[in-house]
N, C-alpha and C. Protein backbone atom coordinates (compact mmCIF):
# COMPACT_ATOMS: atom_id res chain seq x y z
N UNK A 1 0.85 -1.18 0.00
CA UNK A 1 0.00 0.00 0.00
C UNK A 1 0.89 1.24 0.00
N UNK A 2 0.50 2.33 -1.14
CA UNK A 2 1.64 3.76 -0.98
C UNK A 2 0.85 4.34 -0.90
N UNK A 3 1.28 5.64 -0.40
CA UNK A 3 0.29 6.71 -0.22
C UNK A 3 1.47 7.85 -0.67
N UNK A 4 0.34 9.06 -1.56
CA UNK A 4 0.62 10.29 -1.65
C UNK A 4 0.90 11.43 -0.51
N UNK A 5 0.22 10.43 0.46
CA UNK A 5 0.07 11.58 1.83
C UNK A 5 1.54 12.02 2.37
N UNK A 6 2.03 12.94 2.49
CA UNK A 6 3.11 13.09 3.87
C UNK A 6 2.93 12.36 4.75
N UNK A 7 3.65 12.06 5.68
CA UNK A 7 3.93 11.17 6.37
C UNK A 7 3.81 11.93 7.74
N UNK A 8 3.87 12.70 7.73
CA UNK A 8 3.32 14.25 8.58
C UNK A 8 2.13 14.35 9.30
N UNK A 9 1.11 13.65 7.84
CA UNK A 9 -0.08 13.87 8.33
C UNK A 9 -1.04 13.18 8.23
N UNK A 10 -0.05 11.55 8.02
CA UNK A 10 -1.14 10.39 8.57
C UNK A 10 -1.81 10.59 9.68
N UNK A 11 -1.29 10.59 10.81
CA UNK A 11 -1.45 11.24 11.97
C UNK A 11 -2.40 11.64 12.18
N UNK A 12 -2.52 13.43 11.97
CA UNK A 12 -3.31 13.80 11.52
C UNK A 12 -5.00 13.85 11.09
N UNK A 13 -4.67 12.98 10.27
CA UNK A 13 -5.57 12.40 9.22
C UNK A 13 -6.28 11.88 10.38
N UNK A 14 -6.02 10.81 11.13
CA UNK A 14 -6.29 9.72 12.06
C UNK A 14 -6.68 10.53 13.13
N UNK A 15 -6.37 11.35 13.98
CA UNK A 15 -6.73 12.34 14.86
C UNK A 15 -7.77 13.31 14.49
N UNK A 16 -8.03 13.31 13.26
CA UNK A 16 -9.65 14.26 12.57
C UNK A 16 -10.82 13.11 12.45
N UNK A 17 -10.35 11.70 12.02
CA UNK A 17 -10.97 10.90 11.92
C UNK A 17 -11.89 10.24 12.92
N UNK A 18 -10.95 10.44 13.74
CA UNK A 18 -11.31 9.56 15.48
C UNK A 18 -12.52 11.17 15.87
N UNK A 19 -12.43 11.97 15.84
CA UNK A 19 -13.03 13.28 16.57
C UNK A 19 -14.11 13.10 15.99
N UNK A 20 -14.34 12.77 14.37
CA UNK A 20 -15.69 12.40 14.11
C UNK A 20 -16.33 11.16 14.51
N UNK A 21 -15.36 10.17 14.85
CA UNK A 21 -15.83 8.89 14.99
C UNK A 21 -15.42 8.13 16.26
N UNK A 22 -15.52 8.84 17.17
CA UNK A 22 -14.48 8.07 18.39
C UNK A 22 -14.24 6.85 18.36
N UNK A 23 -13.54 5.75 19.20
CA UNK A 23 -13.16 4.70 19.17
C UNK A 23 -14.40 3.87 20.02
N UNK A 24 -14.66 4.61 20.99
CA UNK A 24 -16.22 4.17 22.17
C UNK A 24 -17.25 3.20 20.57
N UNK A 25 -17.65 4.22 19.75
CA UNK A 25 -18.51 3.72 18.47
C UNK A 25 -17.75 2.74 18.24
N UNK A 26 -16.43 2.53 18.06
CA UNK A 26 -16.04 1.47 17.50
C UNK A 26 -16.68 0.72 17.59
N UNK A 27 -15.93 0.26 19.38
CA UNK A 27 -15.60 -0.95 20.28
C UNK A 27 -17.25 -1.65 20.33
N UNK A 28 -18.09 -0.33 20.36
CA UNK A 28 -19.46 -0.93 20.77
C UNK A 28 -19.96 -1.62 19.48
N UNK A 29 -19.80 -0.77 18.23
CA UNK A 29 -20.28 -1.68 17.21
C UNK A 29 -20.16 -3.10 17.05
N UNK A 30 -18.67 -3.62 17.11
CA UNK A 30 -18.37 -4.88 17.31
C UNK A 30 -18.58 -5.75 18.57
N UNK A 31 -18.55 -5.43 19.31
CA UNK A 31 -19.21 -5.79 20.27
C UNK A 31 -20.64 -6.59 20.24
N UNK A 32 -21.80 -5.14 20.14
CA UNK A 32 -23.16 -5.51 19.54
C UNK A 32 -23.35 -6.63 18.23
N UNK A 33 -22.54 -6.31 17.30
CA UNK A 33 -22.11 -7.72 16.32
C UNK A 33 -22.18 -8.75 16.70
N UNK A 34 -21.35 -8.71 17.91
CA UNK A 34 -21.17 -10.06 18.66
C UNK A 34 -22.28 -11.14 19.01
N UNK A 35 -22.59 -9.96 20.08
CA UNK A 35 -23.85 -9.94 20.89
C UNK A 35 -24.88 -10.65 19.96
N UNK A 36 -25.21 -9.90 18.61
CA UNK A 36 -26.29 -10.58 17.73
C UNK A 36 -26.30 -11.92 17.35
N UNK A 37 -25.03 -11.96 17.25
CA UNK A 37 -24.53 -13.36 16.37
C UNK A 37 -25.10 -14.55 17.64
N UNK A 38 -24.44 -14.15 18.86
CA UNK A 38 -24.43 -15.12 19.87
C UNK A 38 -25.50 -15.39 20.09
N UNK A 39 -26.68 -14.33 20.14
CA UNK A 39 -28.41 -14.34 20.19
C UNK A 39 -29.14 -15.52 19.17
N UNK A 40 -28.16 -15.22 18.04
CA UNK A 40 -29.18 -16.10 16.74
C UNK A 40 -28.42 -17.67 17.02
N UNK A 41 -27.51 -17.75 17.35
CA UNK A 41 -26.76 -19.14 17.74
C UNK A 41 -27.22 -20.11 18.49
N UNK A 42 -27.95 -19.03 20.01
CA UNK A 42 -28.63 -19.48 21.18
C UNK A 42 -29.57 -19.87 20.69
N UNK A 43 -30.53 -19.15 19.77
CA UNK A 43 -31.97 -19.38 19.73
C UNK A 43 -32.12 -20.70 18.46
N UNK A 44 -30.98 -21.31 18.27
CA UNK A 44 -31.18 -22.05 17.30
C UNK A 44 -30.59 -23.74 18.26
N UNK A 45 -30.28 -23.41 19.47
CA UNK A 45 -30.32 -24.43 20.46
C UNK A 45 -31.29 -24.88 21.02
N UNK A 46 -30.83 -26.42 21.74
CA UNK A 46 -32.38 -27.14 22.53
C UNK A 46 -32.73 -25.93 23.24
N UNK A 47 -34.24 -26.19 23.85
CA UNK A 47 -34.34 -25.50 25.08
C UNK A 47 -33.71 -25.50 26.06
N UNK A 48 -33.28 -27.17 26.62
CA UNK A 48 -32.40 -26.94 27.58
C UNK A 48 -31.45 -26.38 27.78
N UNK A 49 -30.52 -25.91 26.62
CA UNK A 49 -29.59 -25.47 26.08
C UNK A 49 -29.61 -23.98 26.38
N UNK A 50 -30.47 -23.39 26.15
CA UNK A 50 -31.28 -21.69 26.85
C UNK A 50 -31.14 -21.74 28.07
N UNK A 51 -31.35 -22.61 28.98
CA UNK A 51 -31.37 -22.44 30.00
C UNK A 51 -30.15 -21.75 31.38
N UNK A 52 -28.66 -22.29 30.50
CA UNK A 52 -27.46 -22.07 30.79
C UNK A 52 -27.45 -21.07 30.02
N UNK A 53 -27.79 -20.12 29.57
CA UNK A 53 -27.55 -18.95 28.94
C UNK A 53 -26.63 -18.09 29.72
N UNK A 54 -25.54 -17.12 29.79
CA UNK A 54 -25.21 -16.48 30.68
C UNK A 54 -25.34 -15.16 30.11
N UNK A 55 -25.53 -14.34 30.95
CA UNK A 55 -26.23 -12.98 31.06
C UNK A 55 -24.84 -12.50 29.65
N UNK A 56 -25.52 -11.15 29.23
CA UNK A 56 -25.10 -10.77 27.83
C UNK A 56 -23.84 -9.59 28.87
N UNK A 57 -22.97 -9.69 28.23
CA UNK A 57 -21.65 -8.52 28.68
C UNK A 57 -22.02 -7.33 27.42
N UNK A 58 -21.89 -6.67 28.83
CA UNK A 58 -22.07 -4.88 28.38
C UNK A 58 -20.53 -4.65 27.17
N UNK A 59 -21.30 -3.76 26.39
CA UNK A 59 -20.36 -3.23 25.33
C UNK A 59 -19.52 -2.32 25.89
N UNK A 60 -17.85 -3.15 25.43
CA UNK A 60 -16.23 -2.28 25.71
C UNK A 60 -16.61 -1.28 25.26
N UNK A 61 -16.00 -0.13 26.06
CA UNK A 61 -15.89 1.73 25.52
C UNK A 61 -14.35 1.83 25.79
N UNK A 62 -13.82 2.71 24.77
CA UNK A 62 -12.85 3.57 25.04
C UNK A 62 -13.10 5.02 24.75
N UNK A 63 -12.03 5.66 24.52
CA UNK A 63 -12.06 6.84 23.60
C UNK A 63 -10.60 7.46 22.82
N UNK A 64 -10.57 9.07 22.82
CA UNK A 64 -9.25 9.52 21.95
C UNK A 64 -8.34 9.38 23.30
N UNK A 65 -8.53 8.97 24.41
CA UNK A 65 -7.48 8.86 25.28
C UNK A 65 -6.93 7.21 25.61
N UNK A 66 -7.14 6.93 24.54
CA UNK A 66 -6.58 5.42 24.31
C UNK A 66 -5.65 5.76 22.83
N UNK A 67 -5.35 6.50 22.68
CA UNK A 67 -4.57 6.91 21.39
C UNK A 67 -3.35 7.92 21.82
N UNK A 68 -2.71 6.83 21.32
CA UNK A 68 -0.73 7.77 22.03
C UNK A 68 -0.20 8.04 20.47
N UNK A 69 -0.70 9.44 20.35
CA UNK A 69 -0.14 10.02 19.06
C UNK A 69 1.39 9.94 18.71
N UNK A 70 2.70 10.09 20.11
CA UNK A 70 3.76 9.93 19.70
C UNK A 70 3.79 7.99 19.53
N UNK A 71 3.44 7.51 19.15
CA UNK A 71 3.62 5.80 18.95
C UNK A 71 3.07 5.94 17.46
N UNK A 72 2.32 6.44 17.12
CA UNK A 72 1.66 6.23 15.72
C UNK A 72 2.97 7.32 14.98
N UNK A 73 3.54 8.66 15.62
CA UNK A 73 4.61 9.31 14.89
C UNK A 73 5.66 8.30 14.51
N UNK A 74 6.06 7.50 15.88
CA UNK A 74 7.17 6.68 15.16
C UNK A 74 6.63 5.48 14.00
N UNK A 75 5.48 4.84 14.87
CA UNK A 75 4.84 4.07 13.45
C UNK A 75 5.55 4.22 12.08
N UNK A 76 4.92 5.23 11.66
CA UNK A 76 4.44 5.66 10.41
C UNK A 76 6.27 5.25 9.83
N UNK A 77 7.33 5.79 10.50
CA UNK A 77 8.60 5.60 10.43
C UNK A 77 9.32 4.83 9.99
N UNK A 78 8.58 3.65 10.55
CA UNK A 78 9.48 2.15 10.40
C UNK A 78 8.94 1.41 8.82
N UNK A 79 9.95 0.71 8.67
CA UNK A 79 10.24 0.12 7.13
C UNK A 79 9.32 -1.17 7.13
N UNK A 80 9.37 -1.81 9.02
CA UNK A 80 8.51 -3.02 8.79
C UNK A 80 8.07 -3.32 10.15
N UNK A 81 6.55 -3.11 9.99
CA UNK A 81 5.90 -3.19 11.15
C UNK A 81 5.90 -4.85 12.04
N UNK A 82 5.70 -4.53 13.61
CA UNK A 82 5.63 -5.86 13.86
C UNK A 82 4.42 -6.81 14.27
N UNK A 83 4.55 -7.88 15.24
CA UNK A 83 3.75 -8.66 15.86
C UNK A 83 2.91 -7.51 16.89
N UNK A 84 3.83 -6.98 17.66
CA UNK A 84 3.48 -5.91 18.50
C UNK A 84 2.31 -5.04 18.29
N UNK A 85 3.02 -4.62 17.29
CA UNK A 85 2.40 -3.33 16.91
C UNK A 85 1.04 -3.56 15.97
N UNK A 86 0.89 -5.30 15.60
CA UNK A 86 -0.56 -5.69 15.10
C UNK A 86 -1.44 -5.51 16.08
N UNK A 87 -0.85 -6.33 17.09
CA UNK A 87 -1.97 -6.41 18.33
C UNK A 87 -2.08 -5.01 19.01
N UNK A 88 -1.56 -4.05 18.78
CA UNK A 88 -1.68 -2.68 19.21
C UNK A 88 -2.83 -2.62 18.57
N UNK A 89 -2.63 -2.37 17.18
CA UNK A 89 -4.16 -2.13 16.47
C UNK A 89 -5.57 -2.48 17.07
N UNK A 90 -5.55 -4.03 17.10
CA UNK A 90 -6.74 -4.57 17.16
C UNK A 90 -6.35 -4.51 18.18
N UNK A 91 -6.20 -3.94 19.68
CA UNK A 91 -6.81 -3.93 20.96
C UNK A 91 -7.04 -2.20 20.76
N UNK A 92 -6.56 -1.45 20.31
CA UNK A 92 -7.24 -0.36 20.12
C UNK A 92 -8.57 -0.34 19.52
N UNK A 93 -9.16 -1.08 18.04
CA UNK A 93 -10.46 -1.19 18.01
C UNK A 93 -10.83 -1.51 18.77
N UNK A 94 -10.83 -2.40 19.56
CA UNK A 94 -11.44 -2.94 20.40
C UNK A 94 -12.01 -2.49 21.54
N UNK A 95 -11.60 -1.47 21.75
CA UNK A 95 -11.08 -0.48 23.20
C UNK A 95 -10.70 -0.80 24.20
N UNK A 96 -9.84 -1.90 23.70
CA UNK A 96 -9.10 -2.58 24.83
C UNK A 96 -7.65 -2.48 25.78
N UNK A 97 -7.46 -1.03 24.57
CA UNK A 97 -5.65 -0.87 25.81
C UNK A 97 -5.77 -0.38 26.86
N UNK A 98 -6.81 0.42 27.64
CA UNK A 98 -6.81 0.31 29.13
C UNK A 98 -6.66 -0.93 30.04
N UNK A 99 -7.35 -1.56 29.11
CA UNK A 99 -6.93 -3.30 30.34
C UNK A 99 -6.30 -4.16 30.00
N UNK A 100 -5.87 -3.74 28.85
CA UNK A 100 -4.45 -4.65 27.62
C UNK A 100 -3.44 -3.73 27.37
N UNK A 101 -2.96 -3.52 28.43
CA UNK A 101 -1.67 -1.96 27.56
C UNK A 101 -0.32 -3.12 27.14
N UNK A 102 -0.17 -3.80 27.39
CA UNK A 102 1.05 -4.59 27.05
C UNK A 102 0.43 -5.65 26.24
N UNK A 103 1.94 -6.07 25.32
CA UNK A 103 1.93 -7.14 24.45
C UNK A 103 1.41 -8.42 25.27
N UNK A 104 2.34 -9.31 25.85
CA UNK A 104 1.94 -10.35 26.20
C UNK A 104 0.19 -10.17 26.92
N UNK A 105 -0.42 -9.38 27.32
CA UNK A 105 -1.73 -9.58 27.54
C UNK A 105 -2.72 -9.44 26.49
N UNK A 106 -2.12 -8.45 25.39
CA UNK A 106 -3.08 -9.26 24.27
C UNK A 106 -2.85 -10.09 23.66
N UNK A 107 -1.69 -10.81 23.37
CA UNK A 107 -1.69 -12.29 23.09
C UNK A 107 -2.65 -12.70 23.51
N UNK A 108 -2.30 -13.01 25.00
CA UNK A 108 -3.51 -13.67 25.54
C UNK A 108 -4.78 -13.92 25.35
N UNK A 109 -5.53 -12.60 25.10
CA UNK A 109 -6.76 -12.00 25.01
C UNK A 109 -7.34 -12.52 23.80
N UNK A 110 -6.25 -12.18 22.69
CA UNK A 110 -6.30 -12.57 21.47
C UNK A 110 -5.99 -13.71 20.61
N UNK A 111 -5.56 -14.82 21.08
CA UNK A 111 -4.73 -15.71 20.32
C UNK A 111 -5.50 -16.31 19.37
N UNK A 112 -7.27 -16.32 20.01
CA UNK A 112 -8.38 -17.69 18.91
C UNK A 112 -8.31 -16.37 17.38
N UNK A 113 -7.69 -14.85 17.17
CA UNK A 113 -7.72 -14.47 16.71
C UNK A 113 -6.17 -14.23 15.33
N UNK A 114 -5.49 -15.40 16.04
CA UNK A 114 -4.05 -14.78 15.55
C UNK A 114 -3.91 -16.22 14.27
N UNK A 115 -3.51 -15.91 13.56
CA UNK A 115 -2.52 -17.57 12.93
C UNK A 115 -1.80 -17.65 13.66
N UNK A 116 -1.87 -19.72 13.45
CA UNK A 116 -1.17 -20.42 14.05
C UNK A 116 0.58 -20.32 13.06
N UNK A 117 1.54 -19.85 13.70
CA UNK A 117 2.63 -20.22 13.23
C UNK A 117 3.74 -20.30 14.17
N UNK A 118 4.87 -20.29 13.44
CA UNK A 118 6.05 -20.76 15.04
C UNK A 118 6.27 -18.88 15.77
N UNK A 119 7.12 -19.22 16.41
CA UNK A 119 7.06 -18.13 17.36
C UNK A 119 6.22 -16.92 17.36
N UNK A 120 5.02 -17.31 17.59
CA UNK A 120 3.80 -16.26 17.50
C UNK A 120 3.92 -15.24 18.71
N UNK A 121 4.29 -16.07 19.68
CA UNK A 121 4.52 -14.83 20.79
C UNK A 121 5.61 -13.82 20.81
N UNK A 122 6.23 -13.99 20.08
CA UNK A 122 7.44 -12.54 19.99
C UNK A 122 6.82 -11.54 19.37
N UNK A 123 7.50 -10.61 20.19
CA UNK A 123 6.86 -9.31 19.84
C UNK A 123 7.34 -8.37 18.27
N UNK A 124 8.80 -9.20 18.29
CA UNK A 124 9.24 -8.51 17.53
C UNK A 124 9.21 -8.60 16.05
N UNK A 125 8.58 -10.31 16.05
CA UNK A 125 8.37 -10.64 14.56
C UNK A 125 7.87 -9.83 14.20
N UNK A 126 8.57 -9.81 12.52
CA UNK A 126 7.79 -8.98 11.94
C UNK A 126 6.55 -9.34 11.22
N UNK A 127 5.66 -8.40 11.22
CA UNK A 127 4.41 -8.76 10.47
C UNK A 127 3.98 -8.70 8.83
N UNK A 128 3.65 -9.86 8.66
CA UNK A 128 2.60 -9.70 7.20
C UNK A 128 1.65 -8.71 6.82
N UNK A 129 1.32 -8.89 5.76
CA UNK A 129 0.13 -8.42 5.40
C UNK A 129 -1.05 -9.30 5.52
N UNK A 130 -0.56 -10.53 5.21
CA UNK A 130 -1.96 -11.94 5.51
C UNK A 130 -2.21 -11.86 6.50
N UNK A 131 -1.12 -11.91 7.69
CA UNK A 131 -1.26 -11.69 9.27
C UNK A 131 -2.45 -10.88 9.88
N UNK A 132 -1.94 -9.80 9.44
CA UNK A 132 -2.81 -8.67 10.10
C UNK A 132 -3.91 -8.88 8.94
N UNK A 133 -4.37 -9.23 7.93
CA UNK A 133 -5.57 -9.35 7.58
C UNK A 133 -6.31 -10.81 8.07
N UNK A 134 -5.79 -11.71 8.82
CA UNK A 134 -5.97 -12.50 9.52
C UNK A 134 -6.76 -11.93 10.64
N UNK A 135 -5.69 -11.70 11.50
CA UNK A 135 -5.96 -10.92 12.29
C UNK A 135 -7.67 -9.77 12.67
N UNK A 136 -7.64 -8.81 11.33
CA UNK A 136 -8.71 -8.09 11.40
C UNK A 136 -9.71 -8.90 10.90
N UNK A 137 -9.76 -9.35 10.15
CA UNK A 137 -10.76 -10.86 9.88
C UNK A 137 -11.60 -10.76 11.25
N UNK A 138 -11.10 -11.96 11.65
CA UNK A 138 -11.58 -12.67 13.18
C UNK A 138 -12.02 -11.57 14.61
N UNK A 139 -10.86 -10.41 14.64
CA UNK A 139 -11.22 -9.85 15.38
C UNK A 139 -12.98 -8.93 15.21
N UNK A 140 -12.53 -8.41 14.27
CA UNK A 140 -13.65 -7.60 13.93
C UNK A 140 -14.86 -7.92 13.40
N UNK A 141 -15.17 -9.68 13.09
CA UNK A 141 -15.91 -10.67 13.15
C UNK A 141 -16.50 -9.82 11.27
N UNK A 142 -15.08 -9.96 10.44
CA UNK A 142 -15.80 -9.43 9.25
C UNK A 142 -15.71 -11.08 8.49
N UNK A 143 -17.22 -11.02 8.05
CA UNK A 143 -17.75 -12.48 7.60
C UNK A 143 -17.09 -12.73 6.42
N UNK A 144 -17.18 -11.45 5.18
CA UNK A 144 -16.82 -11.56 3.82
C UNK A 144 -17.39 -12.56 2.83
N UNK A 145 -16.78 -13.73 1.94
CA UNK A 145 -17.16 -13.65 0.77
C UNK A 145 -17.61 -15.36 1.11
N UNK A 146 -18.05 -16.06 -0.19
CA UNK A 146 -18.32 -17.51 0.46
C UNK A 146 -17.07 -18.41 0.76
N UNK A 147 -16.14 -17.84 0.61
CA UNK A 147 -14.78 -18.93 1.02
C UNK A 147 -14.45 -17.88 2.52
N UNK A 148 -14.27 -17.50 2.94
CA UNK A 148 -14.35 -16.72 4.25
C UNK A 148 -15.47 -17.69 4.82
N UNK A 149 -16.60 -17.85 4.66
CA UNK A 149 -17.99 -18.21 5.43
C UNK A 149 -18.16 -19.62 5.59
N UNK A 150 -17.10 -20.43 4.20
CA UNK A 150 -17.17 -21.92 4.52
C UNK A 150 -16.12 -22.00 4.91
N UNK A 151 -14.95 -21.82 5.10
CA UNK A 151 -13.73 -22.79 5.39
C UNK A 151 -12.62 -21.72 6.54
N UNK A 152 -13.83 -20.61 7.12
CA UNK A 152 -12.84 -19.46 7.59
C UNK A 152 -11.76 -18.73 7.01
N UNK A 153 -11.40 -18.35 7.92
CA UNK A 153 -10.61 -16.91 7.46
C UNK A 153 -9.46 -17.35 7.40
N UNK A 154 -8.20 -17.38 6.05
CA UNK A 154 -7.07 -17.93 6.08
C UNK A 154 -6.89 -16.43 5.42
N UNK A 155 -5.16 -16.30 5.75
CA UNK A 155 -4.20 -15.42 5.21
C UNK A 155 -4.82 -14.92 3.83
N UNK A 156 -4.52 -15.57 3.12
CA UNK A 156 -5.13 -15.25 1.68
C UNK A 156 -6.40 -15.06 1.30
N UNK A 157 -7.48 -15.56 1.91
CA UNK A 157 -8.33 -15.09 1.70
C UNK A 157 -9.05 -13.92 2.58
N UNK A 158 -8.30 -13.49 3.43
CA UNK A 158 -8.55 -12.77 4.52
C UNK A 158 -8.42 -11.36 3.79
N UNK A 159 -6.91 -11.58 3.60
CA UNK A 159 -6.24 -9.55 2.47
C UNK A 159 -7.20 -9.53 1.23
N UNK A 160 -7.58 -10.97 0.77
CA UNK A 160 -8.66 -10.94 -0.62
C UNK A 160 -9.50 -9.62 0.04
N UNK A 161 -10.63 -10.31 0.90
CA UNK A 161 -11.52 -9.59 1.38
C UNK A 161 -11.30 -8.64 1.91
N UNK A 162 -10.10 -7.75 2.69
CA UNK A 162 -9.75 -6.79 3.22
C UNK A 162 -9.66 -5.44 1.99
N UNK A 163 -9.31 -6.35 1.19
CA UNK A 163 -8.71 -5.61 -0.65
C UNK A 163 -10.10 -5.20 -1.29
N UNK A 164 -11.19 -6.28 -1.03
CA UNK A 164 -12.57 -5.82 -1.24
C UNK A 164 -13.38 -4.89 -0.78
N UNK A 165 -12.92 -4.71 0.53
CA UNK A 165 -13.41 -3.87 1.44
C UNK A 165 -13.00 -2.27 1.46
N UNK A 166 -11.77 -2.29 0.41
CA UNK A 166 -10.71 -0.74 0.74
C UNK A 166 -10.24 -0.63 1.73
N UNK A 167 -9.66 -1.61 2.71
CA UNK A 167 -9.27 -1.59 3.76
C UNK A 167 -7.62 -1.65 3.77
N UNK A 168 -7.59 -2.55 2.48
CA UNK A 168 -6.16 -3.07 2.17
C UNK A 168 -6.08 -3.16 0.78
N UNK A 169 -4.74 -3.06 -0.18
CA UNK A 169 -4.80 -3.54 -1.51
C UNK A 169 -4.39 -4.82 -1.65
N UNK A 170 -4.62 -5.40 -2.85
CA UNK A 170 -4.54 -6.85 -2.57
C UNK A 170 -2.56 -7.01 -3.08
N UNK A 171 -2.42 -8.10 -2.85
CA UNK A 171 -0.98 -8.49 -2.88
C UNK A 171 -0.80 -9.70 -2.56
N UNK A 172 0.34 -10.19 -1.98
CA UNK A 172 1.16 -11.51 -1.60
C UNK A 172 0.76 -11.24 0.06
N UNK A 173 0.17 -12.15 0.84
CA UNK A 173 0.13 -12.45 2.32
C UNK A 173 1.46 -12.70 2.75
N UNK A 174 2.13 -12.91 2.51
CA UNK A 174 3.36 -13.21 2.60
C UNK A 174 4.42 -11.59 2.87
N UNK A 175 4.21 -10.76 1.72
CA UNK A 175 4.26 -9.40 1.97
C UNK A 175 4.67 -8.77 3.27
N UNK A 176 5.78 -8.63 3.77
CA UNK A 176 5.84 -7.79 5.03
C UNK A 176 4.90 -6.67 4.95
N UNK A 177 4.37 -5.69 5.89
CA UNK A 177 3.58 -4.66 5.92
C UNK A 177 4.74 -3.43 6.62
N UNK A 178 4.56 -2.28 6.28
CA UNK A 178 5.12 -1.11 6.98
C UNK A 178 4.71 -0.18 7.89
N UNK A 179 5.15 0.48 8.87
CA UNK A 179 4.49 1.03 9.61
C UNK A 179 3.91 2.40 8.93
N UNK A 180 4.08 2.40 8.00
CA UNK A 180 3.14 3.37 7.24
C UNK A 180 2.07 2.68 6.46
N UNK A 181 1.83 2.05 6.18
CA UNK A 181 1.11 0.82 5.78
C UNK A 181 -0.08 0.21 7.02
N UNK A 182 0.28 0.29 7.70
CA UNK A 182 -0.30 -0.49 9.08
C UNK A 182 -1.15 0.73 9.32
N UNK A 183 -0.82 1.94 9.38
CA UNK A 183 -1.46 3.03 10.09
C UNK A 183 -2.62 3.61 9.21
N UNK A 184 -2.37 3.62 7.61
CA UNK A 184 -3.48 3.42 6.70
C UNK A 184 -4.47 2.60 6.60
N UNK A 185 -3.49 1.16 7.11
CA UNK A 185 -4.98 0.23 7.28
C UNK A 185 -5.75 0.25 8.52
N UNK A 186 -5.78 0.95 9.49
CA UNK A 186 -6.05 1.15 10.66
C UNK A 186 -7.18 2.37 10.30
N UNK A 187 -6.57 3.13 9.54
CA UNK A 187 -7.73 4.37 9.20
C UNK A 187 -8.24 4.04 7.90
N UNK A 188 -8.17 3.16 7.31
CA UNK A 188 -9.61 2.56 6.47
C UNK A 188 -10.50 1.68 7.18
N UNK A 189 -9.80 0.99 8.06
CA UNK A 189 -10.75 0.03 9.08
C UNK A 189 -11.43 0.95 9.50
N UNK A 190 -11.56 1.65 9.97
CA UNK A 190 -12.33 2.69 10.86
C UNK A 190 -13.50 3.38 9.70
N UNK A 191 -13.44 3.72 8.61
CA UNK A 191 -13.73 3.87 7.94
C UNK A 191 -14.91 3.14 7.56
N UNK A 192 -13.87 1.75 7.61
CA UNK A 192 -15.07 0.70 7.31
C UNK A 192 -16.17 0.44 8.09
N UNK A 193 -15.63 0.38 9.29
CA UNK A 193 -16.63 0.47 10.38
C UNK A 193 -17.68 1.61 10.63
N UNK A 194 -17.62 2.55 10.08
CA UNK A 194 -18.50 3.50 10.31
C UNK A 194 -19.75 3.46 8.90
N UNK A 195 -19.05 2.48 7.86
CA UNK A 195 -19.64 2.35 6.61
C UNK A 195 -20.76 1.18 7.25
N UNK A 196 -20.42 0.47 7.99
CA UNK A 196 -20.72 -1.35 8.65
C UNK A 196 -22.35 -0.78 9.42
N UNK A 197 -21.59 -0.10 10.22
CA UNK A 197 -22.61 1.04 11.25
C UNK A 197 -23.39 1.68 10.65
N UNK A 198 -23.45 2.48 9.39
CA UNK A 198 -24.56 3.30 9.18
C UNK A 198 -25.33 2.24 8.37
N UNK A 199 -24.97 1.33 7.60
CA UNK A 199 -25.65 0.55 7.03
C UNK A 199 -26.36 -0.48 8.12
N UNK A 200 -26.56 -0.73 9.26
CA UNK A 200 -27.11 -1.18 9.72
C UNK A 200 -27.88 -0.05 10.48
N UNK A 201 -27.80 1.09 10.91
CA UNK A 201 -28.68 1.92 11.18
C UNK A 201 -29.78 1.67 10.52
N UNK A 202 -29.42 2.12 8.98
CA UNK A 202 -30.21 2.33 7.88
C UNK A 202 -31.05 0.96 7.92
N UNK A 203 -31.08 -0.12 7.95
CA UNK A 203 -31.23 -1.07 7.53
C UNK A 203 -32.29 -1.32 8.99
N UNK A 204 -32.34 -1.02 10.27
CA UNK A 204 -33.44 -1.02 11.17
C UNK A 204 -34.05 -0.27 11.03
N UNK A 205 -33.85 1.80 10.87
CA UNK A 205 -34.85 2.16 10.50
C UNK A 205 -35.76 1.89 9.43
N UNK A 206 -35.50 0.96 8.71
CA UNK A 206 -36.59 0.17 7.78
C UNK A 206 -37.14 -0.88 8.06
């Protein structure tokens, strides 16, 4: 992914973006996603099965004070983003770095969300592009196309659908990603999400 932009004012860009769209909307959108999915899952169980239901968890909030503008300055910097700095992302949608500020706890948090490969827990590997479209896949519970819906979300078909979405351009999964790269796809995700959101507005008020 290149961009025309200065590098100045990714940043920027991302700090005008969030003011219209805080991160709170995010976290809750996906969340409520959740929530639905788990509703239509339940109701398609025995009765007895209802019965163990456990009460529904209130939707994660954050806001622009979950956003450390000097971390996204150096971001933008680096030639090749890492493991780290994926799971930075997706615990920021999430609005999860108040209770995930460190790596090894979103591992944790996150792993049914990560590919399986060898040393997944270092922080320092560097990251793909399949990765982190892996990654936003699962986290952000984006369903996508009929090979996404039958056989899940793999590397390659994950950036397919990310590439569909304008989230990402398409390429090699394999592809290291850059921290200028990473920070674009972070502010099309958001993007996307607010596209996800009004279309389901729209779609109850009818």
């Amino acid at each position: 992914m290149t961009s025309n932009i200065p590098q100045k004012n990714i940043v920027l860009i991302l700090l005008i973006l969030l003011s219209f769209y805080p991160l709170t909307a995010l976290a809750n959108t996906i969340t409520n996603d959740r929530r639905i999915e788990e509703k239509k899952r339940i109701n398609l169980q025995p009765t007895e099965a209802k019965i163990k239901e456990a009460p529904d968890e209130q939707p994660t909030a954050s806001g622009l004070s979950s956003i450390d503008y000097d971390y996204f300055n150096n971001l933008i910097k680096k030639k090749h983003a890492t493991w780290q700095d994926g799971l930075y992302i997706i615990a920021l949608l999430l609005g999860d770095l108040p209770t995930l500020p460190s790596f090894d706890d979103q591992f944790t948090q996150y792993r049914s969300y990560l590919p399986l490969i060898k040393e997944q827990s270092n922080p320092d590997r560097l990251l793909t592009k399949g990765q982190i479209a892996f990654m936003l896949c699962n986290a952000l519970n984006i369903k996508g196309g009929m090979h996404l819906r039958l056989f899940g979300a793999s590397q390659r078909y994950a950036l397919k659908e990310l590439a569909y979405q304008d989230i990402m351009p398409t390429g090699s999964p394999r592809e290291l990603i850059s921290g200028e790269e990473l920070t674009l796809t972070l502010i099309n995700t958001i993007e996307y999400l607010e596209r996800r959101q009004s279309a389901v507005k729209l779609k109850t008020k009818n």
